[in-house]
C-alpha atoms as a PDB file:
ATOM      1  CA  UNK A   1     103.588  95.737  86.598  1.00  0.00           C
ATOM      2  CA  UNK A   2     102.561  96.723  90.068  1.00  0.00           C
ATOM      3  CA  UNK A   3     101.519  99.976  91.467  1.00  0.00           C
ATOM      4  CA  UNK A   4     102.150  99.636  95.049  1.00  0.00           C
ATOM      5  CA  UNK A   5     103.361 102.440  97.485  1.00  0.00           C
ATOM      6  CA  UNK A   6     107.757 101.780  98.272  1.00  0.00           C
ATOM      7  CA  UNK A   7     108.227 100.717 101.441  1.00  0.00           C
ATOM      8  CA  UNK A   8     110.517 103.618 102.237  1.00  0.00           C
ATOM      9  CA  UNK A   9     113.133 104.086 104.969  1.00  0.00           C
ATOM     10  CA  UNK A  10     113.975 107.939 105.003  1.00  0.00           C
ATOM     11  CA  UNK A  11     113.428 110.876 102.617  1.00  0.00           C
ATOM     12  CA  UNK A  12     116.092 113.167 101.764  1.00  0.00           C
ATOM     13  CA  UNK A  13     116.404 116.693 101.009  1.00  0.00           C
ATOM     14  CA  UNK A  14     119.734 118.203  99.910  1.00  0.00           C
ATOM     15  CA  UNK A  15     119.874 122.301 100.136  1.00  0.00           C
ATOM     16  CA  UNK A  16     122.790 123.721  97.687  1.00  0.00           C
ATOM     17  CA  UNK A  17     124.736 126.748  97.917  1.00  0.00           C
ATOM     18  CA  UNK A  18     122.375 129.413  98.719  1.00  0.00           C
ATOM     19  CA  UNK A  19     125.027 132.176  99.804  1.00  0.00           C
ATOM     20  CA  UNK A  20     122.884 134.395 101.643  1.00  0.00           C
ATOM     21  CA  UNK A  21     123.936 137.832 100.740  1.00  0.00           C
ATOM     22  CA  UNK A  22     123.828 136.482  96.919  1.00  0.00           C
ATOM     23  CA  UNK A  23     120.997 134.557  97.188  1.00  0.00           C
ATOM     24  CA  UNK A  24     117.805 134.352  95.220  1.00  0.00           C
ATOM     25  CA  UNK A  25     114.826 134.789  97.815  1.00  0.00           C
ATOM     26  CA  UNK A  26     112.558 132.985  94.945  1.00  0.00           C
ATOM     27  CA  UNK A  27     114.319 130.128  94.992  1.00  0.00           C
ATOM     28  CA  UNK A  28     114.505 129.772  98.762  1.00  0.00           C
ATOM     29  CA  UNK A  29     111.447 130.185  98.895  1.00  0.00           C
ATOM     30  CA  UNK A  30     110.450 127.312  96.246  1.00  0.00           C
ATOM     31  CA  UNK A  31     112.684 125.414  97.911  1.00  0.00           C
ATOM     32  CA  UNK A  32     110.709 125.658 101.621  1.00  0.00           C
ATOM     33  CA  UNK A  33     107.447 125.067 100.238  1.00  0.00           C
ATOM     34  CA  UNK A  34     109.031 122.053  98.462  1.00  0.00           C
ATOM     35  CA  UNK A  35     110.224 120.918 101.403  1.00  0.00           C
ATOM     36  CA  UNK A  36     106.881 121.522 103.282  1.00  0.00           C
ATOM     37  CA  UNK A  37     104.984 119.185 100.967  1.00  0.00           C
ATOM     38  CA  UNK A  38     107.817 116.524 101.125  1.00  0.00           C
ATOM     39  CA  UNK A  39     108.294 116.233 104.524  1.00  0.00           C
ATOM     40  CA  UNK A  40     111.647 115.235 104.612  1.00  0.00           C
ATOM     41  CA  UNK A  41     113.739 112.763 107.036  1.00  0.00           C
ATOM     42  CA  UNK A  42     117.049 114.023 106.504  1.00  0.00           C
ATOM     43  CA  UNK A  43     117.813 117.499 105.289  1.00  0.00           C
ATOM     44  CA  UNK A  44     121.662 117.873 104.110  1.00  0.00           C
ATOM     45  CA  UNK A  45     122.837 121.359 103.888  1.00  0.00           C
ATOM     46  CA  UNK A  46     125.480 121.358 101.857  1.00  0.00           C
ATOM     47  CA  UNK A  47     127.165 124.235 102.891  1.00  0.00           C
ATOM     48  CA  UNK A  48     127.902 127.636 101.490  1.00  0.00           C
ATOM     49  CA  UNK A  49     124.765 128.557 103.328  1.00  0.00           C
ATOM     50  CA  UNK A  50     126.169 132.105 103.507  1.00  0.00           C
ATOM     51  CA  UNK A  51     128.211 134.159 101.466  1.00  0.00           C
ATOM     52  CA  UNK A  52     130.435 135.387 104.069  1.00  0.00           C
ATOM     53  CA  UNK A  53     131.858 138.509 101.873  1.00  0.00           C
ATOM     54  CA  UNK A  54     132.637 140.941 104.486  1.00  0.00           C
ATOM     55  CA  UNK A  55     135.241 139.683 105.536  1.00  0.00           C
ATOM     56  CA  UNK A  56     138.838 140.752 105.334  1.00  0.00           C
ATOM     57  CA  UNK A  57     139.954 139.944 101.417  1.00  0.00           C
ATOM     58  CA  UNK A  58     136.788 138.932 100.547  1.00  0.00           C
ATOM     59  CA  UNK A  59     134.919 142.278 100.944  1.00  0.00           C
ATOM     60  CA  UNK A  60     134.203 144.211  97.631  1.00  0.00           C
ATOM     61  CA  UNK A  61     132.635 146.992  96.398  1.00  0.00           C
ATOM     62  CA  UNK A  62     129.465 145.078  95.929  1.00  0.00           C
ATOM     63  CA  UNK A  63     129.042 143.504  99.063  1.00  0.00           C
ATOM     64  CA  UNK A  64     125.548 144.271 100.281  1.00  0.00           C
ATOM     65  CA  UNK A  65     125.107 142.786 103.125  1.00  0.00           C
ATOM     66  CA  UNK A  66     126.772 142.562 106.455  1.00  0.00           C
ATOM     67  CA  UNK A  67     128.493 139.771 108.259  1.00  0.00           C
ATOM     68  CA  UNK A  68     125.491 140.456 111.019  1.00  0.00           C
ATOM     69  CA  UNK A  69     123.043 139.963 108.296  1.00  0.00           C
ATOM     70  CA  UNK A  70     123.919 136.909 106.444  1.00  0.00           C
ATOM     71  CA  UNK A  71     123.866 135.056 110.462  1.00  0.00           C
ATOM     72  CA  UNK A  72     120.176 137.187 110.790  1.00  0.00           C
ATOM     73  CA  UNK A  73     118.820 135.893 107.552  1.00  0.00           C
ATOM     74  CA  UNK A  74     120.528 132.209 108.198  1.00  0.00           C
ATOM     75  CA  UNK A  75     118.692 131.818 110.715  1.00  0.00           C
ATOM     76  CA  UNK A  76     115.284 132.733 109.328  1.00  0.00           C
ATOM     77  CA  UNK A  77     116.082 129.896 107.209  1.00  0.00           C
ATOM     78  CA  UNK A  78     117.343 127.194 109.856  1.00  0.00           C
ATOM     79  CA  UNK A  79     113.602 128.690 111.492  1.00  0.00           C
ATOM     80  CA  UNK A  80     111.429 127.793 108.519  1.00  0.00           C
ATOM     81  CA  UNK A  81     113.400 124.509 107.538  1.00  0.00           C
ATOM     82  CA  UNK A  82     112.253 123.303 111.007  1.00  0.00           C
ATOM     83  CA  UNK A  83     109.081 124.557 111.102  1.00  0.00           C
ATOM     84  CA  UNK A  84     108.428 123.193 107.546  1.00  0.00           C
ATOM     85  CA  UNK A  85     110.343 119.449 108.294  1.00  0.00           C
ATOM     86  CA  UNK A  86     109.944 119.661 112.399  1.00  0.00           C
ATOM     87  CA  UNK A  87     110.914 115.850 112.445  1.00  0.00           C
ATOM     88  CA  UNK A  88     113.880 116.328 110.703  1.00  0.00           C
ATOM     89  CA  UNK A  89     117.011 115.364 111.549  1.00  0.00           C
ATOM     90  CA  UNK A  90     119.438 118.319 109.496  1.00  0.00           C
ATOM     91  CA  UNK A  91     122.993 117.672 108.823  1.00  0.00           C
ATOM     92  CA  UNK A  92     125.417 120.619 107.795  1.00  0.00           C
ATOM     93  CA  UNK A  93     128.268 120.447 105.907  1.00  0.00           C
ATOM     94  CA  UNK A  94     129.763 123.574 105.999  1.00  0.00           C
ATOM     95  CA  UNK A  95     131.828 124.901 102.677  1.00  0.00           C
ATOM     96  CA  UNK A  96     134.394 127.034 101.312  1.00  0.00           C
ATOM     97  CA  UNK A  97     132.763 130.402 102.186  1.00  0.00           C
ATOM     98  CA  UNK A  98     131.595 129.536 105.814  1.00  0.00           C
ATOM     99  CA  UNK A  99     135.847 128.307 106.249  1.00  0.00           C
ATOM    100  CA  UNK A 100     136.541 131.660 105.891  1.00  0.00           C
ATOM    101  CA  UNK A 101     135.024 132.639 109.511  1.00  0.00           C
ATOM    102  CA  UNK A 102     137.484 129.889 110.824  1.00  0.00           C
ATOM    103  CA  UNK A 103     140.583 131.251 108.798  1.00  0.00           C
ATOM    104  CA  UNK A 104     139.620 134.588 109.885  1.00  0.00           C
ATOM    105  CA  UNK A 105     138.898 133.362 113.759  1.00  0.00           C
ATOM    106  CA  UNK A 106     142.692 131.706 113.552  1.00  0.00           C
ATOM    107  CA  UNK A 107     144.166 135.648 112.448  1.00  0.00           C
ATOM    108  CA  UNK A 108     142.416 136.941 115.218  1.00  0.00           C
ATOM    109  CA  UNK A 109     141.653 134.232 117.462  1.00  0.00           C
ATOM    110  CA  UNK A 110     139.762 137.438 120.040  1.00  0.00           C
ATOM    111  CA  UNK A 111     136.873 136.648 117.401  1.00  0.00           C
ATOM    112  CA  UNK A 112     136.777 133.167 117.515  1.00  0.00           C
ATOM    113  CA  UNK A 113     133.464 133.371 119.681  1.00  0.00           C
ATOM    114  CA  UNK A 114     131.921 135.854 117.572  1.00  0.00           C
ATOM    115  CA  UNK A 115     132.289 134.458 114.284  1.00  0.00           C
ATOM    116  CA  UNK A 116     131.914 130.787 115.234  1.00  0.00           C
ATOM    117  CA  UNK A 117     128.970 128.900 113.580  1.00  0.00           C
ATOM    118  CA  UNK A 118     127.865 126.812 116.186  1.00  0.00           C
ATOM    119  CA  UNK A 119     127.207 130.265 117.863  1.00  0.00           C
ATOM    120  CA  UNK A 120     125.798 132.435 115.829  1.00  0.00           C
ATOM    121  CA  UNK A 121     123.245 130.023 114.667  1.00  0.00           C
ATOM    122  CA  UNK A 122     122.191 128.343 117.319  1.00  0.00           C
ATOM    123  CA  UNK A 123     123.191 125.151 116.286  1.00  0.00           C
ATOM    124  CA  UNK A 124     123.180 122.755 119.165  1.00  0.00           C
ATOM    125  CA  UNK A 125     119.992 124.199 120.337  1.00  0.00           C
ATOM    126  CA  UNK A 126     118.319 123.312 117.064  1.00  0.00           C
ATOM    127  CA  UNK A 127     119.645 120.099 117.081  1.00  0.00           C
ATOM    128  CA  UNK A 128     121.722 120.122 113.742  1.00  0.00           C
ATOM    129  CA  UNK A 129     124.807 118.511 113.189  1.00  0.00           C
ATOM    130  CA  UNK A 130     127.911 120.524 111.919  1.00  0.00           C
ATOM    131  CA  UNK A 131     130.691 118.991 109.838  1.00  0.00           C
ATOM    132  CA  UNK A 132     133.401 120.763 108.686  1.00  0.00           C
ATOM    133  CA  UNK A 133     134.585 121.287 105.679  1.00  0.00           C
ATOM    134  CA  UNK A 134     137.386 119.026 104.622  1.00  0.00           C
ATOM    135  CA  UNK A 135     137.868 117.142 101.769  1.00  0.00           C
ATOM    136  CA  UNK A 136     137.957 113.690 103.118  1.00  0.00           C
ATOM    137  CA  UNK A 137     134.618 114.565 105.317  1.00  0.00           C
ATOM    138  CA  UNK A 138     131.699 112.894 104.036  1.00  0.00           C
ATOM    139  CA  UNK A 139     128.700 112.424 105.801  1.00  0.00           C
ATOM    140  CA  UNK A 140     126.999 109.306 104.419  1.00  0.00           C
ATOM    141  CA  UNK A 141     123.449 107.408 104.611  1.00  0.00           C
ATOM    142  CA  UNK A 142     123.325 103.784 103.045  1.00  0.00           C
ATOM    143  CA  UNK A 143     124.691 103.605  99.444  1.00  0.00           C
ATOM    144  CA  UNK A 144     125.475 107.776  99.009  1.00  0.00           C
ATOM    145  CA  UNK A 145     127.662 110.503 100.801  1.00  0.00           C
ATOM    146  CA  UNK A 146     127.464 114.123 100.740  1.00  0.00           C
ATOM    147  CA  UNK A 147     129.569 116.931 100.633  1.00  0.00           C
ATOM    148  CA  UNK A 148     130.341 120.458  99.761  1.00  0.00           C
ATOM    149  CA  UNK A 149     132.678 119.220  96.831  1.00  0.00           C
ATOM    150  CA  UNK A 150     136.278 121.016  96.294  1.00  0.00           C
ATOM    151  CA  UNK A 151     136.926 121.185  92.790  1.00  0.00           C
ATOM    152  CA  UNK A 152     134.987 123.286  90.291  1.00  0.00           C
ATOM    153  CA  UNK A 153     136.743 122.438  86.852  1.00  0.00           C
ATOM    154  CA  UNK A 154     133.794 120.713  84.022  1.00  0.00           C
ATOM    155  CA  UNK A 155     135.183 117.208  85.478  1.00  0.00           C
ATOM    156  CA  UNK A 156     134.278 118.133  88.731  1.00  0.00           C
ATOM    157  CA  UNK A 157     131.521 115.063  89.176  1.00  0.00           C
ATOM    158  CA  UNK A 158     133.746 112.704  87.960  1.00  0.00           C
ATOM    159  CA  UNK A 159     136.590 113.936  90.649  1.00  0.00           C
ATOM    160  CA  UNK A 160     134.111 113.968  93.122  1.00  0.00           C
ATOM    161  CA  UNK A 161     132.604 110.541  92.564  1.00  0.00           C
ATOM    162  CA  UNK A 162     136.467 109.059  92.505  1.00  0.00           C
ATOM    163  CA  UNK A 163     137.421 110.713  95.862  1.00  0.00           C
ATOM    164  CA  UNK A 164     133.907 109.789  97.872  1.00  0.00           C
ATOM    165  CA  UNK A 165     134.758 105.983  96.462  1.00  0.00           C
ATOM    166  CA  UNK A 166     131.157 105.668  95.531  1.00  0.00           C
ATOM    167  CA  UNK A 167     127.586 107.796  94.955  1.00  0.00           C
ATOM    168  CA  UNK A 168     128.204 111.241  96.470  1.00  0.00           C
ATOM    169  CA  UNK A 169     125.971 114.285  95.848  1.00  0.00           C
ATOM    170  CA  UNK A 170     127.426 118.050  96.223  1.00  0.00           C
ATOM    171  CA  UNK A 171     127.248 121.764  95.473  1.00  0.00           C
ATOM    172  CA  UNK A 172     130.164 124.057  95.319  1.00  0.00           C
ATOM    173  CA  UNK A 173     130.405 124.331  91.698  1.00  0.00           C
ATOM    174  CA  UNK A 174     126.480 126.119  90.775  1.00  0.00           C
ATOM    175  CA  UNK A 175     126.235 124.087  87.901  1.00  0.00           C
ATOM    176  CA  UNK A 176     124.140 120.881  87.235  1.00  0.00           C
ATOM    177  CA  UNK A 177     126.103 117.340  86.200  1.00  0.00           C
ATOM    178  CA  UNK A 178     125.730 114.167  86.712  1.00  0.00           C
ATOM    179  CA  UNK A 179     129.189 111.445  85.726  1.00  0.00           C
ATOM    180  CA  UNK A 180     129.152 107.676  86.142  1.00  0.00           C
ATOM    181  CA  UNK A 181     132.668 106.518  84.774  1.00  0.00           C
ATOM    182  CA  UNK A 182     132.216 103.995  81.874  1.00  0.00           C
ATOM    183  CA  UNK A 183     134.257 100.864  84.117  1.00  0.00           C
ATOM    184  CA  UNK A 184     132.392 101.762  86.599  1.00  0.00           C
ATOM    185  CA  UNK A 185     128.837 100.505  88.270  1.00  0.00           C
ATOM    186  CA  UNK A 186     126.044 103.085  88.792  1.00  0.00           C
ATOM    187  CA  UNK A 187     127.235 102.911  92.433  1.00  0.00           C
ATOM    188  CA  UNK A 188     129.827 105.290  91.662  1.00  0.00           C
ATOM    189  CA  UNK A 189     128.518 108.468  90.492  1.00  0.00           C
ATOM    190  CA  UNK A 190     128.734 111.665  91.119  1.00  0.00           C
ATOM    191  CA  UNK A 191     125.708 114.572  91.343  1.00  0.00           C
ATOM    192  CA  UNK A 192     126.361 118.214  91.147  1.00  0.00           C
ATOM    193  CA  UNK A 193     123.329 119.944  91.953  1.00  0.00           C
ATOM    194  CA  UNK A 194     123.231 123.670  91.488  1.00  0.00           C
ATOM    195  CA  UNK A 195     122.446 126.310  93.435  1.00  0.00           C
ATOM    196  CA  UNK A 196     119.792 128.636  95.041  1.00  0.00           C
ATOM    197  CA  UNK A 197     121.912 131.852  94.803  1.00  0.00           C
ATOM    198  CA  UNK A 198     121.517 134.643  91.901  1.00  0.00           C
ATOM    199  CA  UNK A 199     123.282 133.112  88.562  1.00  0.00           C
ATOM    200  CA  UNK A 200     124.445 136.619  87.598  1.00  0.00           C
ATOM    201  CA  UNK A 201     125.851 138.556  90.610  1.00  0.00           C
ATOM    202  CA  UNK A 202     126.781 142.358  90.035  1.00  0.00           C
ATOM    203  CA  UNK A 203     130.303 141.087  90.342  1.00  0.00           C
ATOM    204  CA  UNK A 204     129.507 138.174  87.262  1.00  0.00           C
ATOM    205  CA  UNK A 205     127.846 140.257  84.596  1.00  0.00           C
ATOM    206  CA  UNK A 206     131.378 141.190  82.362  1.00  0.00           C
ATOM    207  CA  UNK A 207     132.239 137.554  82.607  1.00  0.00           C
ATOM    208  CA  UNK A 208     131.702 134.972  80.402  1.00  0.00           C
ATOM    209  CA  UNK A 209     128.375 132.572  81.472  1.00  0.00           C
ATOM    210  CA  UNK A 210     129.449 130.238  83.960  1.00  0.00           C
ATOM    211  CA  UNK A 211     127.207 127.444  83.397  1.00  0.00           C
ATOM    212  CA  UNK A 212     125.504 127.831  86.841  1.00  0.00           C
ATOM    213  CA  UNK A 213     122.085 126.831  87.044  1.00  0.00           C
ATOM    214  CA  UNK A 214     119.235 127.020  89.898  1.00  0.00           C
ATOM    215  CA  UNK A 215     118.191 123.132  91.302  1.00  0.00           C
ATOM    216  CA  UNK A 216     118.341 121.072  94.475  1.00  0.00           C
ATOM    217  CA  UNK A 217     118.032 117.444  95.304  1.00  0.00           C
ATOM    218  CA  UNK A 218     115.663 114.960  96.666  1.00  0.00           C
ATOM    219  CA  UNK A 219     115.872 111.272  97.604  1.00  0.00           C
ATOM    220  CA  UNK A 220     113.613 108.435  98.287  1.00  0.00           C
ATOM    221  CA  UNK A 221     115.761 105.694 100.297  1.00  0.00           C
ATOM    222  CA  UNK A 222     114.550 102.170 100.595  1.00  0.00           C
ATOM    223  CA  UNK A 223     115.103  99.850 103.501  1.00  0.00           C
ATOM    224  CA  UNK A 224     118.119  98.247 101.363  1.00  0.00           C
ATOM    225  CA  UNK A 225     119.003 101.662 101.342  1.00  0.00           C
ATOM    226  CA  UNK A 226     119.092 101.529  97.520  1.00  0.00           C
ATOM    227  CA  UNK A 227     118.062 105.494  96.551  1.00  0.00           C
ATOM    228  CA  UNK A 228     116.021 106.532  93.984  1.00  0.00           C
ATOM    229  CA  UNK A 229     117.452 110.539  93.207  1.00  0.00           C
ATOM    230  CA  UNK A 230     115.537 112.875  91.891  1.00  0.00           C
ATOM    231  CA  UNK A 231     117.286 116.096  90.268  1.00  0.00           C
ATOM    232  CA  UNK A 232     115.184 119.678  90.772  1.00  0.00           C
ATOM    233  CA  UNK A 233     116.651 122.025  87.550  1.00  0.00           C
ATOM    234  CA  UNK A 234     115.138 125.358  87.016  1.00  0.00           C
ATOM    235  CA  UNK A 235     114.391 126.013  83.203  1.00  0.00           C
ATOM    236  CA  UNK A 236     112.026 128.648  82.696  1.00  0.00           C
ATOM    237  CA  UNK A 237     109.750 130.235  85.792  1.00  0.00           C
ATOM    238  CA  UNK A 238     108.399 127.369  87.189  1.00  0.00           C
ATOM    239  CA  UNK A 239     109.035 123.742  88.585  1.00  0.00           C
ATOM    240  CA  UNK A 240     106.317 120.892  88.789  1.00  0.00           C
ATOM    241  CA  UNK A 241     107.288 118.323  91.098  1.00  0.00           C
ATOM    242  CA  UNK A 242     105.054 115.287  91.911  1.00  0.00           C
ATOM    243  CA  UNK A 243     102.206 116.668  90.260  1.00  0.00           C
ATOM    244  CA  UNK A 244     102.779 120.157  92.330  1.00  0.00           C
ATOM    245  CA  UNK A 245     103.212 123.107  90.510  1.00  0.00           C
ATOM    246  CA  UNK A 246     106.109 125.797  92.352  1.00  0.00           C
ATOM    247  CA  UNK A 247     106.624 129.138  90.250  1.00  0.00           C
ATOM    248  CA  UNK A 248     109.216 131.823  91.156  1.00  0.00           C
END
């Protein structure tokens, strides 16, 4: 059996729900120098970059940070993805939590310019690609599609894999699955990856456990655009990823 180095079209890094506001600094952090020694292609953020809690219904009693602050520490991140991947081409799909600037924007439409995305973070100027979030919104390369996901019930990778018609990888839930229907060819799966927020918010700790778990993603993509997916799960302090070692 050969050795030799894949001939390799693009490299793909997908980012989970980080929630900034809730998120774990550690595992953004692990996540950048991951992505520094990777070297992605293609960075997918898969949305629920911030936590957006401020807001109207959504703010609470433990809601640390302000609306201001999430965009502030957003784009720190946005700043070190490029500066870690600068040949990147980044792709985000927003999710639930950034739609509530645009239901919030369509009560008082005198914020829409203050609360829109594509403002606040600088978007065009960096060069990243926005797609809403809808259900039927994929954004696909070769053989798998991405998304934020919309359902968060223990079949959620199965329901996700049915509606994207094929391989799809997504967040939204925090926890870590995989499903590939038994009929079914390993085209059609579905991966939930986890997330880089806190497992156990204030809000979360009378609760029962969740099943939410710390990960990401990572792809090598050949030129028949067959994939070879990699799953990152947290269990313990520290990750070791080809041969690197990354500890919280």
């Amino acid at each position: 059996m050969s050795k030799k180095k894949a001939s390799l079209l693009t490299k793909i890094l997908a980012v989970p729900d980080v929630h900034f506001g809730l998120h774990n600094i550690k595992m953004v952090n692990i996540l950048l120098a991951f992505c520094r020694d990777f070297k992605p292609d293609i960075i997918v953020i898969l949305g629920d970059l911030m936590e957006v809690e401020s807001l109207g219904k959504f703010s609470s009693p433990y809601t640390k940070f302000t609306l201001e602050q999430e965009f502030t520490l957003t784009n720190w991140f946005l700043d070190e993805l490029l500066y870690r991947a600068p040949n990147a081409r980044i792709i985000y799909l927003s999710g639930n939590h950034e739609y509530r600037l645009y239901n919030e924007a369509a009560i008082s439409p005198q914020l829409k310019g203050m609360l829109s995305l594509e403002r606040n973070l600088g978007l065009k100027k960096r060069g990243i690609g926005l797609i809403p979030w809808q259900n039927n919104k994929f954004f696909k390369h070769g053989k798998v599609r991405f998304h934020h996901g919309f359902t968060t019930n223990q079949y959620a990778a199965r329901e996700m894999a049915d509606a994207a018609g094929g391989c799809v990888v997504f967040g939204h839930t925090h926890r870590i699955q995989s499903f590939q229907a038994k009929k079914c060819t390993h085209r059609h799966t579905g991966f939930n990856i986890g997330t880089l927020s806190h497992l156990n918010p204030e809000f979360s700790k009378t609760q029962k456990p969740r099943g939410h778990a710390n990960g990401f993603w990572f792809s090598y993509v050949q030129k028949s655009y067959d994939f070879s997916p990699y799953q990152v799960r947290l269990i313990g302090k520290k990750f070791i990823i080809n041969e690197r070692e990354y500890s919280l």
